[in-house]
PDB file of N, CA and C in Angstrom:
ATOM      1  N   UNK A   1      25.135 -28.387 -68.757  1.00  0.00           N
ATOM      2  CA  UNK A   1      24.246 -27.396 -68.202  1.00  0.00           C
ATOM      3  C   UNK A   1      25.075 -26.289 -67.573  1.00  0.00           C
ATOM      4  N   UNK A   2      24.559 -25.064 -67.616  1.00  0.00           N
ATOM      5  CA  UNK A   2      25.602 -23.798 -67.047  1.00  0.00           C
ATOM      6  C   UNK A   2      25.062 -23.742 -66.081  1.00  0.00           C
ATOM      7  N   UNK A   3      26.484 -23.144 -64.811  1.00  0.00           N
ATOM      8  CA  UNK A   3      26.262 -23.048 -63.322  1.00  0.00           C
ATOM      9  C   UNK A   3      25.026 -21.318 -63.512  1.00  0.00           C
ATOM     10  N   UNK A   4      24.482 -21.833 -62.373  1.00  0.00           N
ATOM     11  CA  UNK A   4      23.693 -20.651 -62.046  1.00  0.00           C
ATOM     12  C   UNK A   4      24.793 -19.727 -61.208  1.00  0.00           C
ATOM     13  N   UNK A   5      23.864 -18.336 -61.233  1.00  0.00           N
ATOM     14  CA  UNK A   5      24.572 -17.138 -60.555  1.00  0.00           C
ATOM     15  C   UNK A   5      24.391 -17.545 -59.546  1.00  0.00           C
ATOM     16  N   UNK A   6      25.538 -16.595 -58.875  1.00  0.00           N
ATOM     17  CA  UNK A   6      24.746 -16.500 -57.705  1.00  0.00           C
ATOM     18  C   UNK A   6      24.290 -15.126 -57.041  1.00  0.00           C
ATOM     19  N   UNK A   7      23.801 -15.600 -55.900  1.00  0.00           N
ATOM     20  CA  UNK A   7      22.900 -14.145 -55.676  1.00  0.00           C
ATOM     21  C   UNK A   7      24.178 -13.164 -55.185  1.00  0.00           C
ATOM     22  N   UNK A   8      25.226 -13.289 -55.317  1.00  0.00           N
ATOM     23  CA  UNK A   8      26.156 -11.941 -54.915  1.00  0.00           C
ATOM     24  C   UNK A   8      25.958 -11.621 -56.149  1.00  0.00           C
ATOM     25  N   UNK A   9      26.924 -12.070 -56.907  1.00  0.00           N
ATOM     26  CA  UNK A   9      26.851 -11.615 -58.295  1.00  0.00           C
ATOM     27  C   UNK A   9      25.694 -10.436 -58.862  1.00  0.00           C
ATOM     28  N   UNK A  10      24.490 -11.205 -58.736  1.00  0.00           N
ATOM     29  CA  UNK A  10      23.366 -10.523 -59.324  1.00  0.00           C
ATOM     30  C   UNK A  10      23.305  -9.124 -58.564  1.00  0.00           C
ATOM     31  N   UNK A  11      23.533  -8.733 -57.037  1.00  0.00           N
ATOM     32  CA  UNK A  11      23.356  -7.701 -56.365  1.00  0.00           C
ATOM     33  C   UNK A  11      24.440  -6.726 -56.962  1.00  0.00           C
ATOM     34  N   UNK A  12      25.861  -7.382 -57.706  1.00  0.00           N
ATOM     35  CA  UNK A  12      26.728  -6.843 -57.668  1.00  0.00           C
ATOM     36  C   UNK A  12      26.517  -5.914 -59.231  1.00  0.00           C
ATOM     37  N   UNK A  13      25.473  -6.827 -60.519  1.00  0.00           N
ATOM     38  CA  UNK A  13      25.622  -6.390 -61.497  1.00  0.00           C
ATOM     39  C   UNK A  13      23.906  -5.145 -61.100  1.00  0.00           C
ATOM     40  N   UNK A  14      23.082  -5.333 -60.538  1.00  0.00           N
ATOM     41  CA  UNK A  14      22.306  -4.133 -59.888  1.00  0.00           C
ATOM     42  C   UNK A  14      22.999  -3.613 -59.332  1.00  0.00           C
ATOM     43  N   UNK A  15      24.082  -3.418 -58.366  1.00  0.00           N
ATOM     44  CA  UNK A  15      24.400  -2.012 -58.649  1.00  0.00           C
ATOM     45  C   UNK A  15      25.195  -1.081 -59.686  1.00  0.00           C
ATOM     46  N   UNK A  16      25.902  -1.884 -60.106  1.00  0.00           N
ATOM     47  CA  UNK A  16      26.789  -1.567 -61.515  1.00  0.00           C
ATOM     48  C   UNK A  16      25.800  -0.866 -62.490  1.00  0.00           C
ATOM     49  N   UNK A  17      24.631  -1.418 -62.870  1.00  0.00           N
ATOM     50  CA  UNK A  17      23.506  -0.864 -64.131  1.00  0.00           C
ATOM     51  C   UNK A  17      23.184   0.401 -62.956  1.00  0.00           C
ATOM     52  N   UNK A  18      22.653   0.557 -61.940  1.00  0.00           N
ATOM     53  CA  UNK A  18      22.624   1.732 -61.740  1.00  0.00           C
ATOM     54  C   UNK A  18      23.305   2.531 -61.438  1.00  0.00           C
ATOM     55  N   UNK A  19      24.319   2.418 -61.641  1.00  0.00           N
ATOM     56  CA  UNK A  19      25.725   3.540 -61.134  1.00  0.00           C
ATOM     57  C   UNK A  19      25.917   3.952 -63.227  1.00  0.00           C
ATOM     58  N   UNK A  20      25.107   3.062 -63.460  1.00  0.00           N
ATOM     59  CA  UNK A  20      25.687   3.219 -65.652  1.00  0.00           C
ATOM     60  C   UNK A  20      24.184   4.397 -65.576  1.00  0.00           C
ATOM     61  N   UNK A  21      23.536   4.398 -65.064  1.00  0.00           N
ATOM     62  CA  UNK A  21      22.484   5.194 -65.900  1.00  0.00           C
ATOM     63  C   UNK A  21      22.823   6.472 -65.000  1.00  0.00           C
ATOM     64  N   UNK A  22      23.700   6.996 -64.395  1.00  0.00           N
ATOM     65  CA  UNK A  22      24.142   8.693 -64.071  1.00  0.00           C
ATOM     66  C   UNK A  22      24.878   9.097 -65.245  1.00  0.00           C
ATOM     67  N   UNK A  23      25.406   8.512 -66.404  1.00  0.00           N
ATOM     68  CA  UNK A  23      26.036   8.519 -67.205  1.00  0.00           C
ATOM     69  C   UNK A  23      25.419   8.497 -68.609  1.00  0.00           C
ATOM     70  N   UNK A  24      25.807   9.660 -69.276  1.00  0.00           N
ATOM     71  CA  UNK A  24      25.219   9.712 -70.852  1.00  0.00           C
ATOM     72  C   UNK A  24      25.973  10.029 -71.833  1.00  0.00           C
ATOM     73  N   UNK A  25      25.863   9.902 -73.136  1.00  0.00           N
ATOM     74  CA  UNK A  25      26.378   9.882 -74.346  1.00  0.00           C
ATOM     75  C   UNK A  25      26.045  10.763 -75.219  1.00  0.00           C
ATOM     76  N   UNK A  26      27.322  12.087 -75.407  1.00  0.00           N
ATOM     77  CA  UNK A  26      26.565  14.051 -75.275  1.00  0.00           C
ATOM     78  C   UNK A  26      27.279  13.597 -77.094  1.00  0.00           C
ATOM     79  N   UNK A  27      26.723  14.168 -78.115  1.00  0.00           N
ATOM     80  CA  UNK A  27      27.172  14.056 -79.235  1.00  0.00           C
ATOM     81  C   UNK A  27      26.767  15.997 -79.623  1.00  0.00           C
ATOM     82  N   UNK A  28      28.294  16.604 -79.769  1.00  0.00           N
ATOM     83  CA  UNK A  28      28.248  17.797 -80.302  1.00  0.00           C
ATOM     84  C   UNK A  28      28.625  17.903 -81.747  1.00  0.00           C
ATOM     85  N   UNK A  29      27.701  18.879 -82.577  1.00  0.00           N
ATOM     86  CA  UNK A  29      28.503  19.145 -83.943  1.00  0.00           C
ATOM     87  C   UNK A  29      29.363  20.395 -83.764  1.00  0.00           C
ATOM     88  N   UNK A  30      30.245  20.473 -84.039  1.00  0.00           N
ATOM     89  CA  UNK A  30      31.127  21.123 -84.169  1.00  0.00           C
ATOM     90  C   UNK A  30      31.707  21.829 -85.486  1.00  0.00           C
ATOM     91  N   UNK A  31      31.400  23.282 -85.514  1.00  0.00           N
ATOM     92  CA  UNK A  31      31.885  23.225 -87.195  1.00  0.00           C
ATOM     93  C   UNK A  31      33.748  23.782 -87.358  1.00  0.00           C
ATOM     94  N   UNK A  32      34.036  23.386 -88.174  1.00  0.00           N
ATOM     95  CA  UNK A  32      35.631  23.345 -88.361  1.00  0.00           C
ATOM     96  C   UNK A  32      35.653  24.900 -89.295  1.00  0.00           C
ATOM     97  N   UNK A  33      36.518  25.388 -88.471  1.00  0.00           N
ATOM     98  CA  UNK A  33      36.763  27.155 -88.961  1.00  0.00           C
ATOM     99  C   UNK A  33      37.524  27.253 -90.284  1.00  0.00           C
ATOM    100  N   UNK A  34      38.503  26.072 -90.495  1.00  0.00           N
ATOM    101  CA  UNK A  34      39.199  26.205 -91.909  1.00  0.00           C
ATOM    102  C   UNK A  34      38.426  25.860 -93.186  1.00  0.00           C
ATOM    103  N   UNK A  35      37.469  24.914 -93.017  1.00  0.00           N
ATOM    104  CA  UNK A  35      36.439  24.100 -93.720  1.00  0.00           C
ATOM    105  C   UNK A  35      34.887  24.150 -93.870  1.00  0.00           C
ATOM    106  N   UNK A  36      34.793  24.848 -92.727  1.00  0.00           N
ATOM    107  CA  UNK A  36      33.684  25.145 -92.713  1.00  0.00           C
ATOM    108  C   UNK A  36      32.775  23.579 -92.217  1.00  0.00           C
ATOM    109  N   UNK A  37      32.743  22.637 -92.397  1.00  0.00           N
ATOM    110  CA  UNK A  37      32.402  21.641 -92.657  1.00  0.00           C
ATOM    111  C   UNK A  37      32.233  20.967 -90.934  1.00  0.00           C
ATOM    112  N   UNK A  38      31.249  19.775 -90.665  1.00  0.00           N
ATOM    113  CA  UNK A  38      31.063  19.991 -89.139  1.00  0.00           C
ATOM    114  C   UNK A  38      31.405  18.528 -88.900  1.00  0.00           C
ATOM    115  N   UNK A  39      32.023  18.896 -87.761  1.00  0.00           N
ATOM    116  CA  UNK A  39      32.434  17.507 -87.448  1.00  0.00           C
ATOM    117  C   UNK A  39      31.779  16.957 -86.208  1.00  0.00           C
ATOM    118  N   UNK A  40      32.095  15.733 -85.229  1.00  0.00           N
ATOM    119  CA  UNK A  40      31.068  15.660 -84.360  1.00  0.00           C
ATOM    120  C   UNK A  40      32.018  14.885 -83.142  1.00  0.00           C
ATOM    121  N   UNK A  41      31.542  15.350 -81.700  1.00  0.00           N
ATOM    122  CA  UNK A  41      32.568  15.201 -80.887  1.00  0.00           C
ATOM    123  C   UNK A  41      31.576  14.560 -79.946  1.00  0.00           C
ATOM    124  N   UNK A  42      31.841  13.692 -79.705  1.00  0.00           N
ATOM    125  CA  UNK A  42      31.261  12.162 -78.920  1.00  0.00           C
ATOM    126  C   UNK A  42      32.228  12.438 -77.456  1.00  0.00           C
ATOM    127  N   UNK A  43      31.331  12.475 -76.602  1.00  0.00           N
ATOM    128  CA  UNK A  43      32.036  11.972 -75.333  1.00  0.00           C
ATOM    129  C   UNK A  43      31.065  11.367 -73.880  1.00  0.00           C
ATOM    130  N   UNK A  44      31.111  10.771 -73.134  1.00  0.00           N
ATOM    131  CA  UNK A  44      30.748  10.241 -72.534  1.00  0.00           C
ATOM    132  C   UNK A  44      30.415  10.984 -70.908  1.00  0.00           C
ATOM    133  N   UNK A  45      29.462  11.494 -70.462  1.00  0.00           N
ATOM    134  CA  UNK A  45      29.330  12.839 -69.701  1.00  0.00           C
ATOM    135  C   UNK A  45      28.587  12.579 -68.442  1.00  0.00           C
ATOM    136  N   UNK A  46      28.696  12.528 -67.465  1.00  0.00           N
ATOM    137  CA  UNK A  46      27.740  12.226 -66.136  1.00  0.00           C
ATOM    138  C   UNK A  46      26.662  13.290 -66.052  1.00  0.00           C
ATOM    139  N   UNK A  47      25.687  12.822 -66.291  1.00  0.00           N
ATOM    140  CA  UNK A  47      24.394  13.270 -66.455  1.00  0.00           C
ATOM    141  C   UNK A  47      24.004  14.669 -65.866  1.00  0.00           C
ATOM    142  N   UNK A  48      24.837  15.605 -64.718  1.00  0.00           N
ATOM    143  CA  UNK A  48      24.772  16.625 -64.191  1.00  0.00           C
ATOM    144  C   UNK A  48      26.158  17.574 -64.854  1.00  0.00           C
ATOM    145  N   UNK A  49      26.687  16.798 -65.891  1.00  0.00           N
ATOM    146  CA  UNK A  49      27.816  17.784 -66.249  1.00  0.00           C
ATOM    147  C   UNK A  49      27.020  17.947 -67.703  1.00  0.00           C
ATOM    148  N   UNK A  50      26.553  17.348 -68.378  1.00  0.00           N
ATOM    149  CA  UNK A  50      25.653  17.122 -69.497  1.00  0.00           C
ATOM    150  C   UNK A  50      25.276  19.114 -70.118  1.00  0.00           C
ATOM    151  N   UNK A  51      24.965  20.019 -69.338  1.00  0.00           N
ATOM    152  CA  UNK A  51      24.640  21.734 -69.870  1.00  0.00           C
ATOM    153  C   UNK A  51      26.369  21.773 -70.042  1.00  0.00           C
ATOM    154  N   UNK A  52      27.059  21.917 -69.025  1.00  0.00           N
ATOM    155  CA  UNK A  52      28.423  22.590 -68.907  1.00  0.00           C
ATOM    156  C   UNK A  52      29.616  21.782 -69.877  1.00  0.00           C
ATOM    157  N   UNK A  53      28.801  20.796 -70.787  1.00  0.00           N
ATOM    158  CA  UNK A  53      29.825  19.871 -71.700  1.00  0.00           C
ATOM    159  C   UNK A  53      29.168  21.350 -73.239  1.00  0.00           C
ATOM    160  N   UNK A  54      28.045  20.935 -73.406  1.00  0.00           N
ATOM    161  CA  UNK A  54      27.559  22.184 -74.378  1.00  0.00           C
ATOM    162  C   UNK A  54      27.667  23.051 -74.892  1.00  0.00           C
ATOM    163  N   UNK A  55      27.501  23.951 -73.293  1.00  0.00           N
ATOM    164  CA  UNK A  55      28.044  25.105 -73.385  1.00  0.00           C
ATOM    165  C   UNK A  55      29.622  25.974 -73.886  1.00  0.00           C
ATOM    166  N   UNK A  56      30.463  24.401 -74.224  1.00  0.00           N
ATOM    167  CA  UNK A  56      31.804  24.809 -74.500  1.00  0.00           C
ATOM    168  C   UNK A  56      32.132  24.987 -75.710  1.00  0.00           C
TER     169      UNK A  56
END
């Protein structure tokens, strides 16, 4: 039988999931000037930087 949590633990992984959802996953296409052809730039962005990742 598996040990149960315990209740630190559990307080510890609530706050962890909410410190993960200020955080999002910005996927830009990007088109390549020699090729023409678009490529795509994945990065991982805190939810208030999310316009100023875009805009670049």
């Amino acid at each position: 039988m598996a040990k149960a949590a315990s209740k630190n633990a559990k307080i510890k992984d609530a706050k962890a999931s909410a410190e993960a959802k200020n955080w999002t996953k910005v996927v830009k296409a990007v088109r390549s000037p020699k090729t023409g052809a678009y490529t795509f730039k994945e990065t991982i962005v805190h939810k208030d930087k999310v316009k100023e990742f875009l805009a670049q």
